[in-house]
PDB file of N, CA and C in Angstrom:
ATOM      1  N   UNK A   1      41.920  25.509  94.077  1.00  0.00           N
ATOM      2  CA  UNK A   1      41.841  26.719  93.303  1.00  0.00           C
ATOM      3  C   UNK A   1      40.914  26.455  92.113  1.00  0.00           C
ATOM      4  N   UNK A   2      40.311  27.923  91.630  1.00  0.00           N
ATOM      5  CA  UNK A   2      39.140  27.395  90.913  1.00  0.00           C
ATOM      6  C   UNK A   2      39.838  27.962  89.154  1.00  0.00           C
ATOM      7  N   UNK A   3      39.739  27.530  88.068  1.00  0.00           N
ATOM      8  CA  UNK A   3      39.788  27.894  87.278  1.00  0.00           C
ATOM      9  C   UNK A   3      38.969  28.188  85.942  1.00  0.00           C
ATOM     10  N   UNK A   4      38.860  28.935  85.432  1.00  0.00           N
ATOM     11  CA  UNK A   4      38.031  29.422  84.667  1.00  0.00           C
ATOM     12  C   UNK A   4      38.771  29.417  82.852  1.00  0.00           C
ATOM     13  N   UNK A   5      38.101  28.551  82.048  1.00  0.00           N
ATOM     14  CA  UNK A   5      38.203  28.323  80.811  1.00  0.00           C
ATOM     15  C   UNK A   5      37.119  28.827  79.314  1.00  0.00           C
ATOM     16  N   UNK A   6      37.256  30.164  79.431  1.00  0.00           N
ATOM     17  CA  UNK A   6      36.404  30.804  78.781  1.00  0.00           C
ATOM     18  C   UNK A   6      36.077  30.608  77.107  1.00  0.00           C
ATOM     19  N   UNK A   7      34.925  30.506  77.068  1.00  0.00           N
ATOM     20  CA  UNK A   7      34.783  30.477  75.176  1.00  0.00           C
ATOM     21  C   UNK A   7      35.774  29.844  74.698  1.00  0.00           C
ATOM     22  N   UNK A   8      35.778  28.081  74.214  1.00  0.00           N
ATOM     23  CA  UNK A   8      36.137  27.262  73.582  1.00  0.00           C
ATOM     24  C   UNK A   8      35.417  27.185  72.779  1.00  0.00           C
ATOM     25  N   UNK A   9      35.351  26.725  71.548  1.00  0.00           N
ATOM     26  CA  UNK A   9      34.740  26.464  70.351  1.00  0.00           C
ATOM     27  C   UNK A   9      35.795  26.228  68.904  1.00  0.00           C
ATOM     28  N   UNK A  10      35.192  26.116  67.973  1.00  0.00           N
ATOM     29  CA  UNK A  10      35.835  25.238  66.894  1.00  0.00           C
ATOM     30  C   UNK A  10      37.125  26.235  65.812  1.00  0.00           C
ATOM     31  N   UNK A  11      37.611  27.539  66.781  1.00  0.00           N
ATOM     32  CA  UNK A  11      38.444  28.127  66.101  1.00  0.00           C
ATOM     33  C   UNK A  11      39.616  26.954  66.029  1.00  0.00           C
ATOM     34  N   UNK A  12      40.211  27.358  64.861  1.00  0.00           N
ATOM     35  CA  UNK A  12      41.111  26.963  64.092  1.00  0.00           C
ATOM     36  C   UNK A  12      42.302  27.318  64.595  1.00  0.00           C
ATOM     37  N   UNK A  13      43.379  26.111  65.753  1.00  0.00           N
ATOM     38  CA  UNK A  13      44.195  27.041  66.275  1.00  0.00           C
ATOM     39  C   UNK A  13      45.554  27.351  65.817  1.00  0.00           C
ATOM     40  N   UNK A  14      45.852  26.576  63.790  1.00  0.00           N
ATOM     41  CA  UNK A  14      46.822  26.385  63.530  1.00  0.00           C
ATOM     42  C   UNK A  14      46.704  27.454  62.430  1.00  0.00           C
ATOM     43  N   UNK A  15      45.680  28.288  62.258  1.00  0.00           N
ATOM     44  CA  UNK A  15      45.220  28.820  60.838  1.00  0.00           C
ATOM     45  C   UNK A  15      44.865  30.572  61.185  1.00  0.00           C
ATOM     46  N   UNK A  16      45.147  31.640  60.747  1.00  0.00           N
ATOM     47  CA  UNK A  16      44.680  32.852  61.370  1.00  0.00           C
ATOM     48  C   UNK A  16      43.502  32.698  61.956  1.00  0.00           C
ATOM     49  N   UNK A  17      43.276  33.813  62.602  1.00  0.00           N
ATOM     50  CA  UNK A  17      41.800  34.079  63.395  1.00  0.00           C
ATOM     51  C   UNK A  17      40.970  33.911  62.334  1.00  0.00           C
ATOM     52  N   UNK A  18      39.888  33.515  63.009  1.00  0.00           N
ATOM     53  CA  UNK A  18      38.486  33.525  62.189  1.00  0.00           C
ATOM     54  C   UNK A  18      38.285  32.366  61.481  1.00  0.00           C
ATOM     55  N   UNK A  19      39.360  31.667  61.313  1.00  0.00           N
ATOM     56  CA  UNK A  19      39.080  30.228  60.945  1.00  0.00           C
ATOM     57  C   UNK A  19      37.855  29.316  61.336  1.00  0.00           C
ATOM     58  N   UNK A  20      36.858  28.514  61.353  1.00  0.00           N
ATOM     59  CA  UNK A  20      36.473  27.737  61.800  1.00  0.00           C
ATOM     60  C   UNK A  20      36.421  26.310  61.475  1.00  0.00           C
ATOM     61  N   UNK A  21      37.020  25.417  62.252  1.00  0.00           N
ATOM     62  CA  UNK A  21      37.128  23.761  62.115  1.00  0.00           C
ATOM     63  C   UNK A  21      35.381  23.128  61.478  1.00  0.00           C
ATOM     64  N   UNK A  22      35.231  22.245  60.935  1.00  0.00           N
ATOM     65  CA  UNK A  22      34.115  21.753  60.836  1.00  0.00           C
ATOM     66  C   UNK A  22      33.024  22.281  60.658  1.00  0.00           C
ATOM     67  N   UNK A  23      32.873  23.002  59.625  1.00  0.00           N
ATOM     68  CA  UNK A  23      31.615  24.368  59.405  1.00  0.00           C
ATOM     69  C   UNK A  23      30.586  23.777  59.156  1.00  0.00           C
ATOM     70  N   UNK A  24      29.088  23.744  59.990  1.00  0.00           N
ATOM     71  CA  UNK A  24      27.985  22.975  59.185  1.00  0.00           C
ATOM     72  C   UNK A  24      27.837  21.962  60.448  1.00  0.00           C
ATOM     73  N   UNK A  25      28.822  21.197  60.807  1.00  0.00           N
ATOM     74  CA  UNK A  25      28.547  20.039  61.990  1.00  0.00           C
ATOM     75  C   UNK A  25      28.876  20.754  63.285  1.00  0.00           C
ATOM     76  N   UNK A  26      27.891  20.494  64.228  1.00  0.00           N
ATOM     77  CA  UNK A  26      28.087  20.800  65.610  1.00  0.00           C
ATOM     78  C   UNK A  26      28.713  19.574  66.530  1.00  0.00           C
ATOM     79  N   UNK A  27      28.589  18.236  65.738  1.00  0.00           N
ATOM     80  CA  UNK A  27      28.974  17.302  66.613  1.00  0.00           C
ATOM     81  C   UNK A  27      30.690  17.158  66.466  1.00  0.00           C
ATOM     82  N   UNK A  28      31.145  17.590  65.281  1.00  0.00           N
ATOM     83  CA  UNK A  28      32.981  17.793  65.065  1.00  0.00           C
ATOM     84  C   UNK A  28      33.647  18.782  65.967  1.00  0.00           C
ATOM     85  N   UNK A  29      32.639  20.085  66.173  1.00  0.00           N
ATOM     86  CA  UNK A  29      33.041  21.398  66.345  1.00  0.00           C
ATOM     87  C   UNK A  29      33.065  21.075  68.052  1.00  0.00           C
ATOM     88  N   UNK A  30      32.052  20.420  67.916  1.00  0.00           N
ATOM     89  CA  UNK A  30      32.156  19.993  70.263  1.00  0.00           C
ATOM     90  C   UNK A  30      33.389  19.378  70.114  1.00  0.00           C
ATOM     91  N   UNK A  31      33.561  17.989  69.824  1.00  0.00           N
ATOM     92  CA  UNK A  31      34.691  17.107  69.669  1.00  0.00           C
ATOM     93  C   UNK A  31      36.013  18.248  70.131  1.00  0.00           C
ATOM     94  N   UNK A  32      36.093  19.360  68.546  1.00  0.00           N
ATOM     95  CA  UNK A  32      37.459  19.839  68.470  1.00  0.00           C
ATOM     96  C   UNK A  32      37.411  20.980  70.108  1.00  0.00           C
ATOM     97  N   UNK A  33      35.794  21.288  70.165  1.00  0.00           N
ATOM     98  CA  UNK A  33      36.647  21.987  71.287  1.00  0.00           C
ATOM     99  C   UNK A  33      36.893  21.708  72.819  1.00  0.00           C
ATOM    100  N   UNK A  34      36.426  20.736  72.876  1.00  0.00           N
ATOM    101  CA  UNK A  34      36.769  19.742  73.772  1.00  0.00           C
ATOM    102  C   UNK A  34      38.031  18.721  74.048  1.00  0.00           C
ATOM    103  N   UNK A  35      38.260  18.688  72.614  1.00  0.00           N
ATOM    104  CA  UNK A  35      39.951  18.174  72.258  1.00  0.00           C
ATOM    105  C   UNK A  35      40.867  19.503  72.806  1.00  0.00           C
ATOM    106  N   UNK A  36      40.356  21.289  72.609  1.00  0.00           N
ATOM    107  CA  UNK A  36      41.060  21.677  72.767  1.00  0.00           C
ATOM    108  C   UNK A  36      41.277  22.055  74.285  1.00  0.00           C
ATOM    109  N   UNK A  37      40.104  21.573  75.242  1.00  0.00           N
ATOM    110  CA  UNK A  37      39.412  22.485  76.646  1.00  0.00           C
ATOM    111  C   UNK A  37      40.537  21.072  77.040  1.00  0.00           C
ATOM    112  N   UNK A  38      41.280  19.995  77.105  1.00  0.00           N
ATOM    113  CA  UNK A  38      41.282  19.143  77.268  1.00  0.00           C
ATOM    114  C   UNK A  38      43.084  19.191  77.648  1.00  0.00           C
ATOM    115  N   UNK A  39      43.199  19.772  76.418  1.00  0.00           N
ATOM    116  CA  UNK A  39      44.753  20.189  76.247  1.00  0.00           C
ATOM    117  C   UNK A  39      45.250  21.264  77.522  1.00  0.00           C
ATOM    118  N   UNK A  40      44.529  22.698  77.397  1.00  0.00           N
ATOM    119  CA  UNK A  40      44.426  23.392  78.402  1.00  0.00           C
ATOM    120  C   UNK A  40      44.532  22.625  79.952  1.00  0.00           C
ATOM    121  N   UNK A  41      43.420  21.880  80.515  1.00  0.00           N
ATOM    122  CA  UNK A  41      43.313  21.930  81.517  1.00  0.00           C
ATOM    123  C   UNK A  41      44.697  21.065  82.281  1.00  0.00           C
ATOM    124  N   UNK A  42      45.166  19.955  80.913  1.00  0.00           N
ATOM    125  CA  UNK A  42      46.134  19.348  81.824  1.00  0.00           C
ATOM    126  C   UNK A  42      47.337  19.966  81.703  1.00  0.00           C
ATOM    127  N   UNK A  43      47.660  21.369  80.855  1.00  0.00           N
ATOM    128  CA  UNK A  43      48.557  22.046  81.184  1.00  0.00           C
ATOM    129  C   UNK A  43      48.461  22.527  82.764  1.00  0.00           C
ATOM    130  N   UNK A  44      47.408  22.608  83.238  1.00  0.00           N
ATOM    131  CA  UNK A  44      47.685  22.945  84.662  1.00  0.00           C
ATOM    132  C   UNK A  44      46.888  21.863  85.651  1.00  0.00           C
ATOM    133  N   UNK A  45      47.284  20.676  85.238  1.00  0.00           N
ATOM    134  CA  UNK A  45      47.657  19.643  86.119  1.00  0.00           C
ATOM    135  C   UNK A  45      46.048  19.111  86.120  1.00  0.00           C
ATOM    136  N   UNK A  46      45.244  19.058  85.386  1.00  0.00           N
ATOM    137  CA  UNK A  46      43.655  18.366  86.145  1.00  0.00           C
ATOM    138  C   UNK A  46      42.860  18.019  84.318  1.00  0.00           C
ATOM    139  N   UNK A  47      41.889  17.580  84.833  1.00  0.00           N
ATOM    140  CA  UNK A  47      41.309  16.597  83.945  1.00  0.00           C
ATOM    141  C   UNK A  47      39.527  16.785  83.755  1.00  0.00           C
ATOM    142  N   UNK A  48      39.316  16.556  82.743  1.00  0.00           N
ATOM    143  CA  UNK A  48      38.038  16.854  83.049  1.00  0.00           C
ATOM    144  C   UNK A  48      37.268  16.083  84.402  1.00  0.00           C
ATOM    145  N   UNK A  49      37.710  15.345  84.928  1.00  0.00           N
ATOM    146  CA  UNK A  49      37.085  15.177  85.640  1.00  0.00           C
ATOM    147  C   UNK A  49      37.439  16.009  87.156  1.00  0.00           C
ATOM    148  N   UNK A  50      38.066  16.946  86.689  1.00  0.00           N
ATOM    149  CA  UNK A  50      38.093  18.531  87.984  1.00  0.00           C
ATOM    150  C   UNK A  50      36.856  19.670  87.570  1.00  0.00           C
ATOM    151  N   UNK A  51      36.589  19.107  86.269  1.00  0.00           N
ATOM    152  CA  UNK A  51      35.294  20.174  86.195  1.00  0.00           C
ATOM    153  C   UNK A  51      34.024  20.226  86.586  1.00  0.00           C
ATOM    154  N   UNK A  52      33.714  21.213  87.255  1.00  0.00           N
ATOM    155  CA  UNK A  52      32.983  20.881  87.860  1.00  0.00           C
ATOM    156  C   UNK A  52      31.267  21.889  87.718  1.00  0.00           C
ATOM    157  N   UNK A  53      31.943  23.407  86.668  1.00  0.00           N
ATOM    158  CA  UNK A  53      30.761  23.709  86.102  1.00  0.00           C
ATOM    159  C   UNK A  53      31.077  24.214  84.537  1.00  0.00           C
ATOM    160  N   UNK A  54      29.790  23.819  83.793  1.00  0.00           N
ATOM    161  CA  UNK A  54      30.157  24.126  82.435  1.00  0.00           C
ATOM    162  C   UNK A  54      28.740  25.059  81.563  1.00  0.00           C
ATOM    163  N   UNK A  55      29.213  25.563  80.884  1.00  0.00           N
ATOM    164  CA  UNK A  55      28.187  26.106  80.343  1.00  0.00           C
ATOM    165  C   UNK A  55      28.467  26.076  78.631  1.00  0.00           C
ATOM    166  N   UNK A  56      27.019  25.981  78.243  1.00  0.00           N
ATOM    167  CA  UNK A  56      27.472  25.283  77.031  1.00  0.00           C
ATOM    168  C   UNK A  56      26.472  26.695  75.910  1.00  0.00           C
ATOM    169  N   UNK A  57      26.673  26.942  75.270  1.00  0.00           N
ATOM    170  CA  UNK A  57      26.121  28.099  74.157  1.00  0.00           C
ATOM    171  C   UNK A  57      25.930  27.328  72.466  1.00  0.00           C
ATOM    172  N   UNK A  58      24.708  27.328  72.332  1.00  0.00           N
ATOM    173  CA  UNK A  58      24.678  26.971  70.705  1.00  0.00           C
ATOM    174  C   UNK A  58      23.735  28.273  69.548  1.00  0.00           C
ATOM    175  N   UNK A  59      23.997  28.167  68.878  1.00  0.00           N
ATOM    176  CA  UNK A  59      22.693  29.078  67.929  1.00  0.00           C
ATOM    177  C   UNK A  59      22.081  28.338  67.803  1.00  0.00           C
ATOM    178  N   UNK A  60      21.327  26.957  67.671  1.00  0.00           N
ATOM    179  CA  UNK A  60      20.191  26.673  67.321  1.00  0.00           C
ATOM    180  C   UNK A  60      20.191  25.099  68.231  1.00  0.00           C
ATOM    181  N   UNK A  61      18.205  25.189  68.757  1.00  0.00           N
ATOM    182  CA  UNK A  61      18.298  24.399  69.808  1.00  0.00           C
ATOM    183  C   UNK A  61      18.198  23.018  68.880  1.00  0.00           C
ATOM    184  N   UNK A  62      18.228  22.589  67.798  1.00  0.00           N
ATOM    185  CA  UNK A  62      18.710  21.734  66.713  1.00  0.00           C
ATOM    186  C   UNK A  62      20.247  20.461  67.355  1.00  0.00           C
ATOM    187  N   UNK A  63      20.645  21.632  67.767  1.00  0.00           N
ATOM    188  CA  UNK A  63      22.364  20.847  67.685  1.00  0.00           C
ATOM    189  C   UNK A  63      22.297  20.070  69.389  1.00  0.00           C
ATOM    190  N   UNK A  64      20.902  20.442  70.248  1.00  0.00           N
ATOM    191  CA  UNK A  64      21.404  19.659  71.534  1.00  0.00           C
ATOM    192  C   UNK A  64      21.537  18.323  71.354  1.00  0.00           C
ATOM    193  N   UNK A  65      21.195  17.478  70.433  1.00  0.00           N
ATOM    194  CA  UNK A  65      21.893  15.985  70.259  1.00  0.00           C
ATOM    195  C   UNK A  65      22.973  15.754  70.458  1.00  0.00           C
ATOM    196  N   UNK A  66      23.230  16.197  69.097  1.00  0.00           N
ATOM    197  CA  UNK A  66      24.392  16.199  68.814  1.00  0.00           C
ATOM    198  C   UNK A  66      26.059  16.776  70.079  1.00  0.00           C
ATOM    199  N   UNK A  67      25.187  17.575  70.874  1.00  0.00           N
ATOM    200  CA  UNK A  67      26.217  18.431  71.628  1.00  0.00           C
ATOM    201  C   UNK A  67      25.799  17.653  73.068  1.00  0.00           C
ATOM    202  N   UNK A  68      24.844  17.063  73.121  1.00  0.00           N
ATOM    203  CA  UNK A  68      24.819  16.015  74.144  1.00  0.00           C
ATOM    204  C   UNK A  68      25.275  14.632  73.800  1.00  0.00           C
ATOM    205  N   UNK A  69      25.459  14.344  72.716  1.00  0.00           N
ATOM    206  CA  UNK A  69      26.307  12.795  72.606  1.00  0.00           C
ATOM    207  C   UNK A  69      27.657  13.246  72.742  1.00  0.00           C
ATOM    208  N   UNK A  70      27.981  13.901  72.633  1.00  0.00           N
ATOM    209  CA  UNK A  70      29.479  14.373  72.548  1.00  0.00           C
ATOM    210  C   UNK A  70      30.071  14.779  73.745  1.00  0.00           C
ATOM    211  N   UNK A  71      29.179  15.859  74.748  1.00  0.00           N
ATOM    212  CA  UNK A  71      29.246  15.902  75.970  1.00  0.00           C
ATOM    213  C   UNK A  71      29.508  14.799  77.043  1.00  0.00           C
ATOM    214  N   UNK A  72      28.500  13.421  76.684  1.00  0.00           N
ATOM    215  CA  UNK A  72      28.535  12.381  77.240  1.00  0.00           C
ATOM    216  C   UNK A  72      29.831  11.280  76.925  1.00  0.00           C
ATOM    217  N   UNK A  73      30.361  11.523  75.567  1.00  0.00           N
ATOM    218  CA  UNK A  73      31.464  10.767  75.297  1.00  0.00           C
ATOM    219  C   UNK A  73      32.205  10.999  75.468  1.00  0.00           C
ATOM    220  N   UNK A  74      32.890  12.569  75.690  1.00  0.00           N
ATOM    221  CA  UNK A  74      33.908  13.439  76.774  1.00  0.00           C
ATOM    222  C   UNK A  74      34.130  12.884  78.040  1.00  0.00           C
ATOM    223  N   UNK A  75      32.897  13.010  78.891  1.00  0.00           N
ATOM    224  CA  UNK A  75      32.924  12.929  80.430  1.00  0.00           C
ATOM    225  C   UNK A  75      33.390  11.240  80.697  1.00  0.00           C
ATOM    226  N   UNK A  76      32.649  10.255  79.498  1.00  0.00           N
ATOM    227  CA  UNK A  76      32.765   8.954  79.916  1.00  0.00           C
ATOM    228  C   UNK A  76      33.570   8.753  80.684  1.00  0.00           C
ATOM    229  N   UNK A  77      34.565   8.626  80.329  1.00  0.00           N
ATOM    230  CA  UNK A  77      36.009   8.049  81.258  1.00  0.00           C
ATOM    231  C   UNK A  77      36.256   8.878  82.255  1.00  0.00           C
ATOM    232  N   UNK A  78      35.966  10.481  82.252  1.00  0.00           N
ATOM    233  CA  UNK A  78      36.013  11.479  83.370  1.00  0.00           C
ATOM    234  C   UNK A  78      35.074  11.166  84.462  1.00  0.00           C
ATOM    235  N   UNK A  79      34.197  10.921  84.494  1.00  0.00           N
ATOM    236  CA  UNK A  79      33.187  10.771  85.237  1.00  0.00           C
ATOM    237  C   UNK A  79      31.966  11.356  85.326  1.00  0.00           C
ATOM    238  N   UNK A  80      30.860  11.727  86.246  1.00  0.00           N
ATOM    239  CA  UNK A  80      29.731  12.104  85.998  1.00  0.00           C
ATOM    240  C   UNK A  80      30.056  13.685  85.288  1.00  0.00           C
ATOM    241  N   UNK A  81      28.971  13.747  84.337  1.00  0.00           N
ATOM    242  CA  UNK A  81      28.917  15.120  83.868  1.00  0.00           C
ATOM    243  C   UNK A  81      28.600  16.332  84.983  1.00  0.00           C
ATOM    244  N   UNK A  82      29.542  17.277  84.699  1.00  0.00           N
ATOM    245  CA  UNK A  82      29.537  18.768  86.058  1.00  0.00           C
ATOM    246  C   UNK A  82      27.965  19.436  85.715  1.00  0.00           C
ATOM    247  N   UNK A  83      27.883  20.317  86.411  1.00  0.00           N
ATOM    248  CA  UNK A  83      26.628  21.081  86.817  1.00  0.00           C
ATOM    249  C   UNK A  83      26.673  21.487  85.026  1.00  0.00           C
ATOM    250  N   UNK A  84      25.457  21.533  84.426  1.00  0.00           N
ATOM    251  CA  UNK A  84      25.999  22.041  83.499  1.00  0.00           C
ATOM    252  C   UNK A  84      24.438  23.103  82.782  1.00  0.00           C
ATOM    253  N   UNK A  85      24.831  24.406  82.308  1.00  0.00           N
ATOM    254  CA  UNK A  85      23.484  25.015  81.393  1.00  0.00           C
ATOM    255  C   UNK A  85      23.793  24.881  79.793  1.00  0.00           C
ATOM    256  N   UNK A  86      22.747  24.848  78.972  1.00  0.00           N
ATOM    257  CA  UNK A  86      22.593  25.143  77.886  1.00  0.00           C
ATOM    258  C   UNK A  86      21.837  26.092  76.872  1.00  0.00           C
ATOM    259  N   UNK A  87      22.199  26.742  76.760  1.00  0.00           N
ATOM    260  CA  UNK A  87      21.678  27.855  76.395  1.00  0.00           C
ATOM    261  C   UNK A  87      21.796  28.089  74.556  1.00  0.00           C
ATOM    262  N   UNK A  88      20.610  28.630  74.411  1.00  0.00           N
ATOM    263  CA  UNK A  88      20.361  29.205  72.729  1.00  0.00           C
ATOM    264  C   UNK A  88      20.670  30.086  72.768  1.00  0.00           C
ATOM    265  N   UNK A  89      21.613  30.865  71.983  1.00  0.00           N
ATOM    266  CA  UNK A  89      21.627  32.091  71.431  1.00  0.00           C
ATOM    267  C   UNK A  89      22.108  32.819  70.237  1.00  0.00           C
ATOM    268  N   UNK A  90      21.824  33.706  69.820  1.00  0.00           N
ATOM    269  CA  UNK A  90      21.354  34.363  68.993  1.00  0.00           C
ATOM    270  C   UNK A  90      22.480  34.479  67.758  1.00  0.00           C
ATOM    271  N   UNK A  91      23.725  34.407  68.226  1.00  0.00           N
ATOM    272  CA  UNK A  91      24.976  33.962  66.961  1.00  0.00           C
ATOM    273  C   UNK A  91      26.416  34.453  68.390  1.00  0.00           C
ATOM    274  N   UNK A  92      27.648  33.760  67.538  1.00  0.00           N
ATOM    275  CA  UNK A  92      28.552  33.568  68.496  1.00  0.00           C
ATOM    276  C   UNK A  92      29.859  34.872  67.673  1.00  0.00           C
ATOM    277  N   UNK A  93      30.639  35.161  68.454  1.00  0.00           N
ATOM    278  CA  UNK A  93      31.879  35.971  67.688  1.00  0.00           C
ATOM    279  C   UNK A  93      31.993  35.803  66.189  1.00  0.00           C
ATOM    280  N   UNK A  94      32.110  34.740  66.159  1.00  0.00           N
ATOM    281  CA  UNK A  94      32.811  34.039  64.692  1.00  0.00           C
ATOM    282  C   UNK A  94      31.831  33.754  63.804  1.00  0.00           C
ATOM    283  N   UNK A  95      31.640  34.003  62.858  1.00  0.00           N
ATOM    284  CA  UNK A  95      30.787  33.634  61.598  1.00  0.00           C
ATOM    285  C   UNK A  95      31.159  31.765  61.385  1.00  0.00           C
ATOM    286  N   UNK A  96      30.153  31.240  61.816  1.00  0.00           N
ATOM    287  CA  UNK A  96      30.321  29.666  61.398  1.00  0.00           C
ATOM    288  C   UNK A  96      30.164  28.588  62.429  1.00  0.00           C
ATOM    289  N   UNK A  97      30.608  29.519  64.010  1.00  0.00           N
ATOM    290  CA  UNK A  97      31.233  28.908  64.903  1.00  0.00           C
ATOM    291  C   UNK A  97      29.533  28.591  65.513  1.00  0.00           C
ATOM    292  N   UNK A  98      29.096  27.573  65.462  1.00  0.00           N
ATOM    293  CA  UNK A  98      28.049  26.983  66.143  1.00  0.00           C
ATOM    294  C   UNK A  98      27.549  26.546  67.903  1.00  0.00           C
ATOM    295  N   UNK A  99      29.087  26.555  68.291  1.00  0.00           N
ATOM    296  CA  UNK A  99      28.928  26.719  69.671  1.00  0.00           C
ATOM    297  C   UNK A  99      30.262  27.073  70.323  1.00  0.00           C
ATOM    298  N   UNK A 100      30.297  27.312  71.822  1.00  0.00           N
ATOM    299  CA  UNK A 100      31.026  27.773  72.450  1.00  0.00           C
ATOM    300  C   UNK A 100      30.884  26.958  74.023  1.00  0.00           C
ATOM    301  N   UNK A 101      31.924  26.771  74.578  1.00  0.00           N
ATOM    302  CA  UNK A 101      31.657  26.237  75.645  1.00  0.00           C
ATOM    303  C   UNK A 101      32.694  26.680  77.344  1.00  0.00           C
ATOM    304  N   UNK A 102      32.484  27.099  78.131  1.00  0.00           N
ATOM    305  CA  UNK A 102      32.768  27.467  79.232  1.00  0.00           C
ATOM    306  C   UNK A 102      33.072  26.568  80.167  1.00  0.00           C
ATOM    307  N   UNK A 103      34.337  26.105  80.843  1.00  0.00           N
ATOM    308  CA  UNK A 103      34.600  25.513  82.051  1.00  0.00           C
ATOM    309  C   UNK A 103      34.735  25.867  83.185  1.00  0.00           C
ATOM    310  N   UNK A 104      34.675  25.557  83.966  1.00  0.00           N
ATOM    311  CA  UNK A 104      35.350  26.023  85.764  1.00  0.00           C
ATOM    312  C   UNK A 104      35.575  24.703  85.570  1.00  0.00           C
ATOM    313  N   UNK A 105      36.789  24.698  86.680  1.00  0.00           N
ATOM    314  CA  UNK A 105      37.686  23.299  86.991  1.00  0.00           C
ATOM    315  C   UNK A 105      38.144  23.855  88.472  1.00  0.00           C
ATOM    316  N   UNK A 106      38.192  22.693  89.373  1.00  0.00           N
ATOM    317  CA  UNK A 106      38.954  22.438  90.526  1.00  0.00           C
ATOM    318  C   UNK A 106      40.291  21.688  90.365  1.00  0.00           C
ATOM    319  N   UNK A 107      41.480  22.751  90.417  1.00  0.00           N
ATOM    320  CA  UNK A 107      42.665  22.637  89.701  1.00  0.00           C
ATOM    321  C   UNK A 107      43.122  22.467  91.178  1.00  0.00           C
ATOM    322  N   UNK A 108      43.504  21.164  90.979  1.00  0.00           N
ATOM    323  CA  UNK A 108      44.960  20.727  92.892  1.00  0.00           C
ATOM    324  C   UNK A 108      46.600  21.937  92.516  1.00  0.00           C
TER     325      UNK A 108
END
């Protein structure tokens, strides 16, 4: 079964809406939402390494370092990185929120 993990990014999940974790750094804001895509998936039993497509959203093509070292230090222990796009665009929901990121997972 395929699952779908929509728009992760650095909201604040202990603090009202609109919060954002780490304002200014894109390499904290991947971290947290990857800490949070992480939590999710093994609530229903799988790991990043069930993912298998991702799509990744930033405002400025500045932060792909940063959102590729972080990407790569995620998957390490998961295994090869999934199909993945990256895309620039133009600003996200949230005032602050620097990126956003999309999973599909192959959930047993």
């Amino acid at each position: 079964m395929y699952d779908f993990f929509p728009d992760v990014g650095a909201e604040d999940e202990e603090k009202p809406q609109g919060n954002i974790r780490h304002l200014g750094n894109p390499y904290l804001q991947c971290k947290y939402a990857y800490d949070k895509m992480k939590r999710h998936i093994v609530e229903r039993g799988a790991t990043l390494a069930n993912v298998v497509k991702q799509v990744v959203y930033v405002t400025d093509i500045r932060y792909q370092g940063d959102v590729g070292k972080c990407r790569r230090e995620e998957y390490g222990q998961a295994g090869p990185i999934p199909a993945n796009t990256f895309l620039v665009i133009s600003g996200l929901a949230i005032q602050g929120m620097l990126l956003e990121i999309d999973i599909t997972a192959v959930v047993p």
